[in-house]
Protein backbone atom coordinates (compact mmCIF):
# COMPACT_ATOMS: atom_id res chain seq x y z
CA UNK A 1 16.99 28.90 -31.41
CA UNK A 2 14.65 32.12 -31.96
CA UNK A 3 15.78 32.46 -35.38
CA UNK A 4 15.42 28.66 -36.18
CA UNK A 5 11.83 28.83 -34.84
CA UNK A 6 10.86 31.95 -36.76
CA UNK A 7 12.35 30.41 -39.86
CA UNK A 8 9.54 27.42 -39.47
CA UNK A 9 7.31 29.87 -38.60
CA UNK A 10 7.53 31.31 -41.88
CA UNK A 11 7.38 27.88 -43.68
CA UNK A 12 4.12 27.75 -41.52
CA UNK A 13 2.59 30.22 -43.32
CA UNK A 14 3.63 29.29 -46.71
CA UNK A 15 2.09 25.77 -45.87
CA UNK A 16 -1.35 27.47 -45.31
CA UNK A 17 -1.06 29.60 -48.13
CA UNK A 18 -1.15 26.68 -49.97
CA UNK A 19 -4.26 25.92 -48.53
CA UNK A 20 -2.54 22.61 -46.96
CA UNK A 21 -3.39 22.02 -43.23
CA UNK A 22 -0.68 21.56 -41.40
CA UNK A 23 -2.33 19.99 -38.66
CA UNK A 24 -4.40 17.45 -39.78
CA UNK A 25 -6.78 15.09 -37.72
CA UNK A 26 -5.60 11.10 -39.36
CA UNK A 27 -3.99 9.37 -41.92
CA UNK A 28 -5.85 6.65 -42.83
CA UNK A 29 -4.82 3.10 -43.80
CA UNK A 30 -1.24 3.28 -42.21
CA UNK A 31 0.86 0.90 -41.42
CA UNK A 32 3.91 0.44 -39.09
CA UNK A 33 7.13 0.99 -40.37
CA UNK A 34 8.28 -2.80 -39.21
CA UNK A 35 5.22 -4.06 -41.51
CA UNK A 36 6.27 -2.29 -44.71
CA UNK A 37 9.85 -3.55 -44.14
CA UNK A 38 9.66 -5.35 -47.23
CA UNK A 39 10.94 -5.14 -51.04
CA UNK A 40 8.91 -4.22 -53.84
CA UNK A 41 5.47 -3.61 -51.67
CA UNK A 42 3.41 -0.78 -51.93
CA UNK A 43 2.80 0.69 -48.26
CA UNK A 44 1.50 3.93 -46.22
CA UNK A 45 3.81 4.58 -43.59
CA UNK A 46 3.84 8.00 -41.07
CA UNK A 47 6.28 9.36 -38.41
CA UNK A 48 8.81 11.75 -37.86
CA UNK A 49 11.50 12.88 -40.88
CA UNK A 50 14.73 12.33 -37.77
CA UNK A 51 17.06 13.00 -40.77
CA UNK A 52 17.43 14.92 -44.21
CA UNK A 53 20.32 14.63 -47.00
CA UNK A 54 20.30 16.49 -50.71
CA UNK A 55 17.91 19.07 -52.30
CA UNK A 56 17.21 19.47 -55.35
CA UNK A 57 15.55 16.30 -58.05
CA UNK A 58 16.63 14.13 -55.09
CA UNK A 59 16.03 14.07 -51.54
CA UNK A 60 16.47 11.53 -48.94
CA UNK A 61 14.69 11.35 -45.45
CA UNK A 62 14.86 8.60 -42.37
CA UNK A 63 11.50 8.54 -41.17
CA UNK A 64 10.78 7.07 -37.49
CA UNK A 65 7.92 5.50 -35.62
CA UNK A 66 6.97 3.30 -32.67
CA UNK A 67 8.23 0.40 -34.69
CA UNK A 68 11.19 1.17 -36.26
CA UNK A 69 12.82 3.55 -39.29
CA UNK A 70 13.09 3.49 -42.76
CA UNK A 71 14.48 5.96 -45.73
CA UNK A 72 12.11 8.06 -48.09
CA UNK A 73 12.90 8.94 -51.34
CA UNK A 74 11.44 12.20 -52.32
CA UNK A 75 12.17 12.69 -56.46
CA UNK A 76 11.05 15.98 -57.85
CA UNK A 77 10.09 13.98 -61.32
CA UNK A 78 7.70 11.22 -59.85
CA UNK A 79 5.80 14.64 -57.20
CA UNK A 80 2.94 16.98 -58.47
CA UNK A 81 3.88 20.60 -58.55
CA UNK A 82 2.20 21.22 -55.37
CA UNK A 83 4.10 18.46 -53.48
CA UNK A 84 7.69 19.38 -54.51
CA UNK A 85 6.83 22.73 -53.18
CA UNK A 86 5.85 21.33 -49.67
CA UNK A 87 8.65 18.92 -49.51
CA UNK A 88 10.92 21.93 -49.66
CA UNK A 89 9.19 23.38 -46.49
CA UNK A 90 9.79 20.00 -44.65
CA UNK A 91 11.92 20.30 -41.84
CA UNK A 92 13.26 17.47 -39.63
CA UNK A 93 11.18 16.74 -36.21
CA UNK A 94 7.74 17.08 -39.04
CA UNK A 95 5.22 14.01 -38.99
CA UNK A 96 4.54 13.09 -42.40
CA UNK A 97 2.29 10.46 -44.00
CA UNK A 98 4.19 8.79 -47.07
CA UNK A 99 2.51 6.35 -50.14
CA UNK A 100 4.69 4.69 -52.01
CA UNK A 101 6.47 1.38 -52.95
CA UNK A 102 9.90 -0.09 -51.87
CA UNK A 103 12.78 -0.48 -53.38
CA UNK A 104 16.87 -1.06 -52.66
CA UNK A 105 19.12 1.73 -53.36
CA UNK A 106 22.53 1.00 -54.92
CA UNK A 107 24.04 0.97 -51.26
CA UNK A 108 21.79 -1.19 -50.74
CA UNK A 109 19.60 0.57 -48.11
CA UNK A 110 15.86 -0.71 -48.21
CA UNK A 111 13.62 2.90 -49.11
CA UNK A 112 10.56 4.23 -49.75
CA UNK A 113 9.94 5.78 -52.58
CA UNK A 114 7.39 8.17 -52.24
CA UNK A 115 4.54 8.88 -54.74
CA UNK A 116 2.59 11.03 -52.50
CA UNK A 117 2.87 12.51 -49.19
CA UNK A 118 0.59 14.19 -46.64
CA UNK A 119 2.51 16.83 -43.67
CA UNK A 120 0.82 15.56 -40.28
CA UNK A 121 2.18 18.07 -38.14
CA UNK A 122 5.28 20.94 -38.58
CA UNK A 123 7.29 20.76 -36.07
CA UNK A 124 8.37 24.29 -35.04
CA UNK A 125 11.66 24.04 -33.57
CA UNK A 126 14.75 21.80 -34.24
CA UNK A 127 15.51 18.58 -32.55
CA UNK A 128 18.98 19.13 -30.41
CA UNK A 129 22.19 17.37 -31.99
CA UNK A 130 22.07 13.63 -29.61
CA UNK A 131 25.05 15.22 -27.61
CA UNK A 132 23.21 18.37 -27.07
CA UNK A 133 21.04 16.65 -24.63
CA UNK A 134 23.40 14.87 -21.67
CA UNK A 135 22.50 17.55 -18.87
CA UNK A 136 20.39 14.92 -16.98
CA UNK A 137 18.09 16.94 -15.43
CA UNK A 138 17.11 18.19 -18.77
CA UNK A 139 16.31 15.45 -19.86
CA UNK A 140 14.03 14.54 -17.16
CA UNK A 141 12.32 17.83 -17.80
CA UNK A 142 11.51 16.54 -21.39
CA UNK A 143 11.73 13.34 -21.36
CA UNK A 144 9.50 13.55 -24.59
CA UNK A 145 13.34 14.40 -26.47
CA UNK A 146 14.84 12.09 -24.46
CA UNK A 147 12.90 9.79 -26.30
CA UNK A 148 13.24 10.66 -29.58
CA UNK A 149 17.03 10.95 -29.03
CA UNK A 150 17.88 8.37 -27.17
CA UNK A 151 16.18 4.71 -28.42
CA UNK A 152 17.58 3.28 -24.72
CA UNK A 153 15.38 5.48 -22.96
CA UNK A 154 12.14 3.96 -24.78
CA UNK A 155 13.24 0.02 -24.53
CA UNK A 156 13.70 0.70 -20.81
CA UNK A 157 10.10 1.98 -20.38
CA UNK A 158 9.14 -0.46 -22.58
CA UNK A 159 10.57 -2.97 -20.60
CA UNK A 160 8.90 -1.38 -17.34
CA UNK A 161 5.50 -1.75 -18.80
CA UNK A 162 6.73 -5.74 -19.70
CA UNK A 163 7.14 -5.95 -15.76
CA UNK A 164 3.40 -4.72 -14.87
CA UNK A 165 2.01 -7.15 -17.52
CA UNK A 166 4.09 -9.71 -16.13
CA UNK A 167 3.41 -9.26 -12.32
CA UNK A 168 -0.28 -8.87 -12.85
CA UNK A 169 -0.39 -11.98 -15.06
CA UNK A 170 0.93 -13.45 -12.19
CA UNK A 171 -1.48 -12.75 -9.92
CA UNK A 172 -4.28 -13.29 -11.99
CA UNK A 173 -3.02 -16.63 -12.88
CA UNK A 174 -2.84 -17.29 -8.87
CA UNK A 175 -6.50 -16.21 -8.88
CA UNK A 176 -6.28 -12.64 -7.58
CA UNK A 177 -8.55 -9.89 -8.37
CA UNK A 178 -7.52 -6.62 -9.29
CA UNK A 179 -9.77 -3.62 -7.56
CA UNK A 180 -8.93 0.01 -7.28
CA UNK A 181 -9.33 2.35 -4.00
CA UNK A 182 -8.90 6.00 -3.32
CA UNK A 183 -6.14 8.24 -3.76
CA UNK A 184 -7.86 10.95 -1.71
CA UNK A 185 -8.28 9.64 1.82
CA UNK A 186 -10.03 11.97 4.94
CA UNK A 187 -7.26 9.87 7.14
CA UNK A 188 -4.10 8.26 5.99
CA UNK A 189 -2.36 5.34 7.44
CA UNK A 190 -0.98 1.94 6.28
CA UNK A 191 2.76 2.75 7.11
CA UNK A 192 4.36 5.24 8.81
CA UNK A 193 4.89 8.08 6.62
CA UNK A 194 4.35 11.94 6.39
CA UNK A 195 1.71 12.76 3.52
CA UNK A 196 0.40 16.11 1.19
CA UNK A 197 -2.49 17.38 2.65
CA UNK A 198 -5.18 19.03 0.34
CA UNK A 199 -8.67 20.23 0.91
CA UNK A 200 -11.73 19.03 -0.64
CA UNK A 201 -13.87 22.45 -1.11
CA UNK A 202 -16.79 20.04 -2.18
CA UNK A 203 -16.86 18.39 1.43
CA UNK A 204 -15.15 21.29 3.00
CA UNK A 205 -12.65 18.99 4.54
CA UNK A 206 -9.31 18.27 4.36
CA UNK A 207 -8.01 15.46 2.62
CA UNK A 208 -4.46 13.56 2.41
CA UNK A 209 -2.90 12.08 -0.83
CA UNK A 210 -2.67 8.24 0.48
CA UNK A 211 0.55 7.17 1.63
CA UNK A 212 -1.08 3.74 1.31
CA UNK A 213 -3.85 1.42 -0.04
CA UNK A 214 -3.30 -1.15 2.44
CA UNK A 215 -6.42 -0.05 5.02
CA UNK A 216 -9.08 0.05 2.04
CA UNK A 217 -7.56 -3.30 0.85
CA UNK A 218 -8.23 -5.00 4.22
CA UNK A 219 -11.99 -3.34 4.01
CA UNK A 220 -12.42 -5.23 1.18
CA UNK A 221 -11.54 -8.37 2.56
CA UNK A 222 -13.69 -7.80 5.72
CA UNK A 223 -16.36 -7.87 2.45
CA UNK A 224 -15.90 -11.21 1.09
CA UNK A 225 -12.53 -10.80 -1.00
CA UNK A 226 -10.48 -13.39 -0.83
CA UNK A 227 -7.30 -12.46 -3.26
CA UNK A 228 -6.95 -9.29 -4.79
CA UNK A 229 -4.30 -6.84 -5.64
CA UNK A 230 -3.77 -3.03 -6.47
CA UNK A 231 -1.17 -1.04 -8.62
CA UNK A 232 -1.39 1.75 -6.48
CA UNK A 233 0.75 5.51 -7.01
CA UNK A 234 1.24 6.84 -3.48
CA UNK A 235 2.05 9.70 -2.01
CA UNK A 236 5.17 10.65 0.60
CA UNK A 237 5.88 13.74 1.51
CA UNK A 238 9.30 13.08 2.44
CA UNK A 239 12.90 12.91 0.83
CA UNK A 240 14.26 12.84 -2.61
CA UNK A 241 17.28 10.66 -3.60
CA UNK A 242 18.68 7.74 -6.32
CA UNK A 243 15.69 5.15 -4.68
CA UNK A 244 13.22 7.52 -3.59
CA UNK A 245 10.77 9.72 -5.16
CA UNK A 246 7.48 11.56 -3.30
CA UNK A 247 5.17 9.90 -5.70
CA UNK A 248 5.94 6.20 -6.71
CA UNK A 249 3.89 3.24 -7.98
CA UNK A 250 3.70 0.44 -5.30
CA UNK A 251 1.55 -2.88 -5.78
CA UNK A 252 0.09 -4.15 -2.93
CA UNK A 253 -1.84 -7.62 -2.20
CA UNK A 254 -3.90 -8.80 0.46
CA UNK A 255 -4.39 -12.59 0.78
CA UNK A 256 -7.12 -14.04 3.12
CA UNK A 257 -6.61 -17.44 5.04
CA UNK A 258 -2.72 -16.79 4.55
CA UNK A 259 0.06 -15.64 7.01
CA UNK A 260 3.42 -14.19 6.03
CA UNK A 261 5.48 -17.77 5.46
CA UNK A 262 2.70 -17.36 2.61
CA UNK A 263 3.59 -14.51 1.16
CA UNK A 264 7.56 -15.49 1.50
CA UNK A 265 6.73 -18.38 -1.23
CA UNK A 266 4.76 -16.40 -3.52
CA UNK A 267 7.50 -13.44 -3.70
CA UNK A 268 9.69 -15.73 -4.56
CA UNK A 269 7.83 -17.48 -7.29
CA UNK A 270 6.63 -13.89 -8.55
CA UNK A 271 9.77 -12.50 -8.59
CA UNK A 272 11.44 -15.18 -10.72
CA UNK A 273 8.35 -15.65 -12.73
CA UNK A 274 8.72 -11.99 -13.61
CA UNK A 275 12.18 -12.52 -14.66
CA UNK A 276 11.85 -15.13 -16.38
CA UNK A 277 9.02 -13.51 -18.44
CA UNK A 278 10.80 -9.74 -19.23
CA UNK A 279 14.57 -11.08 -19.70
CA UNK A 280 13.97 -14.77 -20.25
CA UNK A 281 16.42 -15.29 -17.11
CA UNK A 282 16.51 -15.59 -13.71
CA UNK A 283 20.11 -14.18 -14.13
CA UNK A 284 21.16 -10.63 -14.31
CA UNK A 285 23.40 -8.01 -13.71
CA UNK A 286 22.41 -4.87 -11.58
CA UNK A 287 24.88 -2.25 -11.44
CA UNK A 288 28.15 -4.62 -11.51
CA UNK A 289 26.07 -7.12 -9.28
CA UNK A 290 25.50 -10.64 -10.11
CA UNK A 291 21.72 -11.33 -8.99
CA UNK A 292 20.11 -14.52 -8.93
CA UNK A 293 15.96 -14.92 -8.75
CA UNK A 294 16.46 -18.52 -8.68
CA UNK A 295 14.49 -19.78 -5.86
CA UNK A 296 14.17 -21.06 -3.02
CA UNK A 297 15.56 -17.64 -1.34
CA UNK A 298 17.52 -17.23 1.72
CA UNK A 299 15.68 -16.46 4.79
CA UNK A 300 17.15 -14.64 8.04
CA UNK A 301 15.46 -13.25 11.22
CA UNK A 302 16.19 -9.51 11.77
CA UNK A 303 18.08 -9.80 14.52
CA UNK A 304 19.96 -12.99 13.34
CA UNK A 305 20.62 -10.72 11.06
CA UNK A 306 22.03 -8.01 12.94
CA UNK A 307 24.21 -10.40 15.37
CA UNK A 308 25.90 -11.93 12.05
CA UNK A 309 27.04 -8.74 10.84
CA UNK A 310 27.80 -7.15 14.76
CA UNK A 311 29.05 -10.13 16.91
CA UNK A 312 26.74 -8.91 19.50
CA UNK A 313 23.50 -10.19 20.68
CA UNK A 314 20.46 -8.15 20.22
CA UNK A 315 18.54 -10.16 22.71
CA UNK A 316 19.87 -8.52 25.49
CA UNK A 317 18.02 -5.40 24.67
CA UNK A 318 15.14 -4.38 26.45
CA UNK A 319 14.89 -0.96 26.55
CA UNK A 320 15.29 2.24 23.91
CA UNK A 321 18.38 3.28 26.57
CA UNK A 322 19.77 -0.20 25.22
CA UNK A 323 19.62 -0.10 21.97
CA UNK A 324 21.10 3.27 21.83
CA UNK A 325 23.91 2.01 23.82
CA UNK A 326 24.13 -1.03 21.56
CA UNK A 327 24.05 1.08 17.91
CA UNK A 328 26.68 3.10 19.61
CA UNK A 329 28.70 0.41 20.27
CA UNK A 330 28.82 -0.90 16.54
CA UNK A 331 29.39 2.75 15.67
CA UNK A 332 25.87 3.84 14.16
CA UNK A 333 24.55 7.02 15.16
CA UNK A 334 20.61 6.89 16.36
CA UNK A 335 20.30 9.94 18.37
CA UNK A 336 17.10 10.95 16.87
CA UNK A 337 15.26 7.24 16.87
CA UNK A 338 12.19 7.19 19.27
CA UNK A 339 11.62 3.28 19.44
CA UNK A 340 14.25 0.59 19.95
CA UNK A 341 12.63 -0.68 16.98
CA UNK A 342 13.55 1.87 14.89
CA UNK A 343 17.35 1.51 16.60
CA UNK A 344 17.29 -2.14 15.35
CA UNK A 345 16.24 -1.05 12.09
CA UNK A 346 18.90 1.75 11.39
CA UNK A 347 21.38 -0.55 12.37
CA UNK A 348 19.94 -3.34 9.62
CA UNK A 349 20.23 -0.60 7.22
CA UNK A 350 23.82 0.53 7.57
CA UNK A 351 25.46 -2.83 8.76
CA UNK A 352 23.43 -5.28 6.61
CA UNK A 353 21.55 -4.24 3.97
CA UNK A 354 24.45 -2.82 1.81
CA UNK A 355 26.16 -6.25 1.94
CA UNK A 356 23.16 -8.22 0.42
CA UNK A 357 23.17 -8.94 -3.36
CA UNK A 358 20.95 -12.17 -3.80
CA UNK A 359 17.33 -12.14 -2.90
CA UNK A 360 17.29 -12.79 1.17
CA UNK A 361 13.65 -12.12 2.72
CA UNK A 362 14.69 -10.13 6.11
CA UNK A 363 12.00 -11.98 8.71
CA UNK A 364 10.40 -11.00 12.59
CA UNK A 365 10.15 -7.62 12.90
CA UNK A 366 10.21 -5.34 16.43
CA UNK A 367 6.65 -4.91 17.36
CA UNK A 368 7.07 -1.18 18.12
CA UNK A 369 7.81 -0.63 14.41
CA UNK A 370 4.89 -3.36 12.95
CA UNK A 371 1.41 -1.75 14.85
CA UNK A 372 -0.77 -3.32 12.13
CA UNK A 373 1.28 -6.70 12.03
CA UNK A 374 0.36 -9.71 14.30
CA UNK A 375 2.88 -10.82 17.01
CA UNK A 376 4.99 -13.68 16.79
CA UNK A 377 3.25 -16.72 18.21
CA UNK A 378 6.14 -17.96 20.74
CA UNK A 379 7.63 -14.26 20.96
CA UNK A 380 5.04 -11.41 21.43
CA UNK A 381 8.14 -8.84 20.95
CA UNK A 382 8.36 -9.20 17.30
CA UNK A 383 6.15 -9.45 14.45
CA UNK A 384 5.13 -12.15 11.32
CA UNK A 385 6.41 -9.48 9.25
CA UNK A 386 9.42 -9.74 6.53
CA UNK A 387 10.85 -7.51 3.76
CA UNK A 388 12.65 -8.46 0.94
CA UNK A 389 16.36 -6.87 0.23
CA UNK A 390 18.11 -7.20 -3.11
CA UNK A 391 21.28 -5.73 -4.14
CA UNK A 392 21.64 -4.04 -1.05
CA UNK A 393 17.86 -2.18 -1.45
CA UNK A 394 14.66 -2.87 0.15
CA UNK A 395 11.96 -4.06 -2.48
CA UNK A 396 8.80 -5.30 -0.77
CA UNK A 397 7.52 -5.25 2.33
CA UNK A 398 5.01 -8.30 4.48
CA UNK A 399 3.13 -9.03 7.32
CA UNK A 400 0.33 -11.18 8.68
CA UNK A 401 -1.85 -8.59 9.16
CA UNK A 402 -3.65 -7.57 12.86
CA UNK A 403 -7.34 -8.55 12.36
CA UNK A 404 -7.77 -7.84 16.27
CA UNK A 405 -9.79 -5.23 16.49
CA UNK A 406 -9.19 -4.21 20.26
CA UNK A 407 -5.49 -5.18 19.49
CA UNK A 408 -5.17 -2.33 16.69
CA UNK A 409 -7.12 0.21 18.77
CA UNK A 410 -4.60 -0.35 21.53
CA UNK A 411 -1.74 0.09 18.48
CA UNK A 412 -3.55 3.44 17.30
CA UNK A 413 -3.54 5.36 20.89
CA UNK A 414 0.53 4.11 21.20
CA UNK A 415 0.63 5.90 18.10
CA UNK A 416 -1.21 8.80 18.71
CA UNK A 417 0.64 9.42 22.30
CA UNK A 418 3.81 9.27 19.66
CA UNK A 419 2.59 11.60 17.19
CA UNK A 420 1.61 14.07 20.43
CA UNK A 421 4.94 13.54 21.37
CA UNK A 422 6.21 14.49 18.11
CA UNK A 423 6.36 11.62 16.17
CA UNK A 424 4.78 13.10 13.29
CA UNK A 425 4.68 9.68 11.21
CA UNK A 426 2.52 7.94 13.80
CA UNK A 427 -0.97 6.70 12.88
CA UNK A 428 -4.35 9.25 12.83
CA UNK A 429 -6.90 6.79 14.35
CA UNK A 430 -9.22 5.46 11.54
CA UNK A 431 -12.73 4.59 13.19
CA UNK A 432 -14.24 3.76 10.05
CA UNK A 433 -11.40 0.98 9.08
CA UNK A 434 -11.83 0.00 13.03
CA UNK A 435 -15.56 -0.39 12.57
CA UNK A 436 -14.35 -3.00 9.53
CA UNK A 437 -12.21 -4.88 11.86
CA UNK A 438 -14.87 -4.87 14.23
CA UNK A 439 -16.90 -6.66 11.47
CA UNK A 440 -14.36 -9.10 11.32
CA UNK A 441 -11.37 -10.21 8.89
CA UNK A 442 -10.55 -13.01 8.22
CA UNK A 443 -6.63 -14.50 8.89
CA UNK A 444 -4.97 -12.28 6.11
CA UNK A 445 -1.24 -11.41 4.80
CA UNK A 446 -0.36 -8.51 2.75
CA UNK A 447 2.44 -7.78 0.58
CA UNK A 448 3.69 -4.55 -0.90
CA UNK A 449 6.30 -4.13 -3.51
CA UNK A 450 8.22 -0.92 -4.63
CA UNK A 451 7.98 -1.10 -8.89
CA UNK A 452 9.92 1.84 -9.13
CA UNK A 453 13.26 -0.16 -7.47
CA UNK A 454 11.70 -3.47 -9.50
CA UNK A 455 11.97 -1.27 -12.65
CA UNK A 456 15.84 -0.31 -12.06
CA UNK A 457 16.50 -3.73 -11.03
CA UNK A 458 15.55 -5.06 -14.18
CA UNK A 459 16.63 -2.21 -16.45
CA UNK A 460 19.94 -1.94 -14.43
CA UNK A 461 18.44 1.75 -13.86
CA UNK A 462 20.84 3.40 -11.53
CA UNK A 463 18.43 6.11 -10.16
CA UNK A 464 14.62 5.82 -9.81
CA UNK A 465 14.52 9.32 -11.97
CA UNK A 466 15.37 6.65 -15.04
CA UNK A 467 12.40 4.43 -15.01
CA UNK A 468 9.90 7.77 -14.11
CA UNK A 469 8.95 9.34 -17.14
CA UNK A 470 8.30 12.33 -15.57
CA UNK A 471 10.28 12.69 -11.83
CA UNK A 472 9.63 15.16 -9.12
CA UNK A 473 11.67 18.31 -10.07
CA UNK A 474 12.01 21.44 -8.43
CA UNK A 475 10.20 24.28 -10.65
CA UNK A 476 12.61 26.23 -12.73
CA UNK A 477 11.04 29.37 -12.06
């Protein structure tokens, strides 16, 4: 590789001595390849030469944008002097800027032949062959040649962005607002998560990466918002795996004058309105799943739930003693859970979960595990909370949210007395989000969805590495 790169280093310098810039600032006038796609018209096309076949009076080139590829002609009679000379210093992986008209070549390939040329940028090392780049982690690391090599890779991110146009024309078309709110928070909170800590040395205080936007959302409906939304990358500092990554983009609504039953209809209208918009189908296949976002979706309490699977009844718990002695009985290990909550939970999540394929919104969740969620009406142990599973993965999260401001002070110490205890994903208490409530909030529901999982479901991505340009690695040094 060395001796490849000093060899274009050396073409380098014969560019300049030709008193050619080999980095220039534009090219003006050009068009995209897709445009100039046509016979017998004169264009000015630019990208990068992926391809180069013959020397001498002939010489044939694929050159590559954002919008396709087409072939160049370079013919030694039709160039100046000066031009022949730099089209022999061309290397593949160069930008170039190409004038000229189109024609069909006997093989009937559609090509540019080129009149007159202008080098963009010299590339100064060689692409790798398309099979010298499978090591997967390498190509996370630069995902800029998994790009150029691999034309999948791009349609799958472009696809990604199709999603976050579609959800957010969703919304918008529902009447929400979009707002933005700070990724550097003096307290974090919102779910129950561990976050990155930081200092800010202009406040001289430390700082946390949010693990959430959820408490500045509510703030902003204590302030008149009715409907509004956030695309929101937060911060966990917690595992790695194939569905997790420490940062992640989530988007996350809040809805005054709604509860949760809500929020149930409009996931399921925004999740097969997104479908419908990116794949023109509510249909799809996700990893050898068949997955339907036809609605209406099915709907099951937690612990409905949980009995189906078990053949036990959950409603016999009442203690963390009994829970433990009921996961142990349908053979799931819990010995480190804290709540019975979390027990009910971890069962969910090996029992059930794996086994669902179709959309199913997951509904009533333990209050021990919901402290910003308001209590069922007829049954103050569970929550108006629900999440929505889909091919055996969690993918958004809901709740009518606690507006009681004495309530969620009482929820705050129970978490505190936790995080003393060693329950380091418990709550801080946030006085100034208190002092909101305090004001007063409306009735409100909030909903939170994962677009990382979103993305692989709809690119059948099977890690969330594939729809993240550029993943959480460990350094190589």
């Amino acid at each position: 590789m060395e001796e490849l790169k000093n060899e274009r280093l050396k073409k380098l310098e014969k560019i300049r001595a030709l008193g050619i810039d080999p980095y220039p600032s534009t090219f003006e006038d050009r068009q995209p390849i897709s445009s100039a796609l046509k016979l017998g018209k004169n264009v000015r096309v630019a990208g990068r030469l992926m391809a180069w076949r013959g020397h001498g009076a002939l010489s044939f080139t694929d050159l590559s944008d954002e919008s396709g590829q087409i072939q160049i002609l370079f013919k030694r009679d039709s160039l100046p002097a000066n031009l022949v000379e730099l089209s022999q210093l061309l290397d593949v992986g160069d930008f170039v800027g190409v004038i000229g008209k189109t024609f069909k070549t006997k093989a009937g390939e559609l090509t540019v032949e080129a009149s007159d040329f202008k080098l963009l940028t010299k590339s100064l090392v060689p692409l790798p062959a398309k099979s010298g780049l499978t090591d997967t982690e390498e190509r996370y690391r630069k995902r800029y040649l998994d790009l150029i090599l691999n034309p999948d890779v791009k349609e799958r991110f472009d696809r990604i962005s199709q999603i976050v146009e579609s959800m957010r024309k969703f919304l918008m078309k529902e009447g929400y607002v979009e707002v933005l709110t700070p990724s550097l928070q003096p307290l974090y909170g919102g779910t129950l998560a561990r976050p990155f800590e930081t200092h800010f040395n202009a406040l001289d205080a430390d700082f946390y990466l949010r693990i959430s936007n959820e408490m500045y959302l509510k703030r902003l409906i204590a302030g008149g918002y009715e409907k509004i939304f956030e695309f929101s990358v937060d911060f966990r500092n917690e595992g790695i795996d194939t569905t997790h990554n420490p940062e992640f983009l989530q988007m996350e609504t809040m809805w005054a004058y709604a509860d949760y039953k809500k929020n149930m209809e409009l996931s399921e209208e925004m999740f097969s309105f997104i479908a419908k918009e990116v794949l023109g189908k509510t249909k799809f296949i996700y990893q050898g799943k068949d997955v339907d976002f036809k609605t209406p979706w099915k709907r099951m309490r937690l612990v409905e739930a949980v009995e189906k699977e078990t053949g036990k009844s959950w409603e016999k718990v009442k203690s963390l003693t009994d829970a433990k002695a009921f996961a142990k009985s349908v053979g799931v290990n819990v010995s480190e859970k804290r709540l019975a909550g979390e027990v009910l939970e971890e069962i969910f999540d090996q029992k059930v979960k794996p086994n669902i394929v179709n959309p199913t919104l997951i509904y009533d969740y333990p209050r021990d595990v919901s402290p910003l969620a308001k209590t069922v009406k007829d049954n103050p142990s569970y929550t108006e909370r629900f999440e929505i599973f889909i091919a055996g993965e969690e993918y958004g999260n809901s709740y009518s949210e606690a507006n009681d401001p004495l309530l969620l002070r009482e929820n705050f110490a129970q978490q505190a007395k936790l995080r003393e205890a060693g329950g380091l994903d418990a709550h801080p208490v946030d006085e100034d989000f208190l002092a909101a409530m305090e004001q007063g909030m409306p009735p409100t529901s909030g909903l939170g969805v994962g677009m990382d999982r979103l993305f692989m479901l709809l690119t059948n991505a099977p890690s969330i590495r594939d729809v993240m340009f550029f993943p959480a690695l460990r350094p190589k040094n």
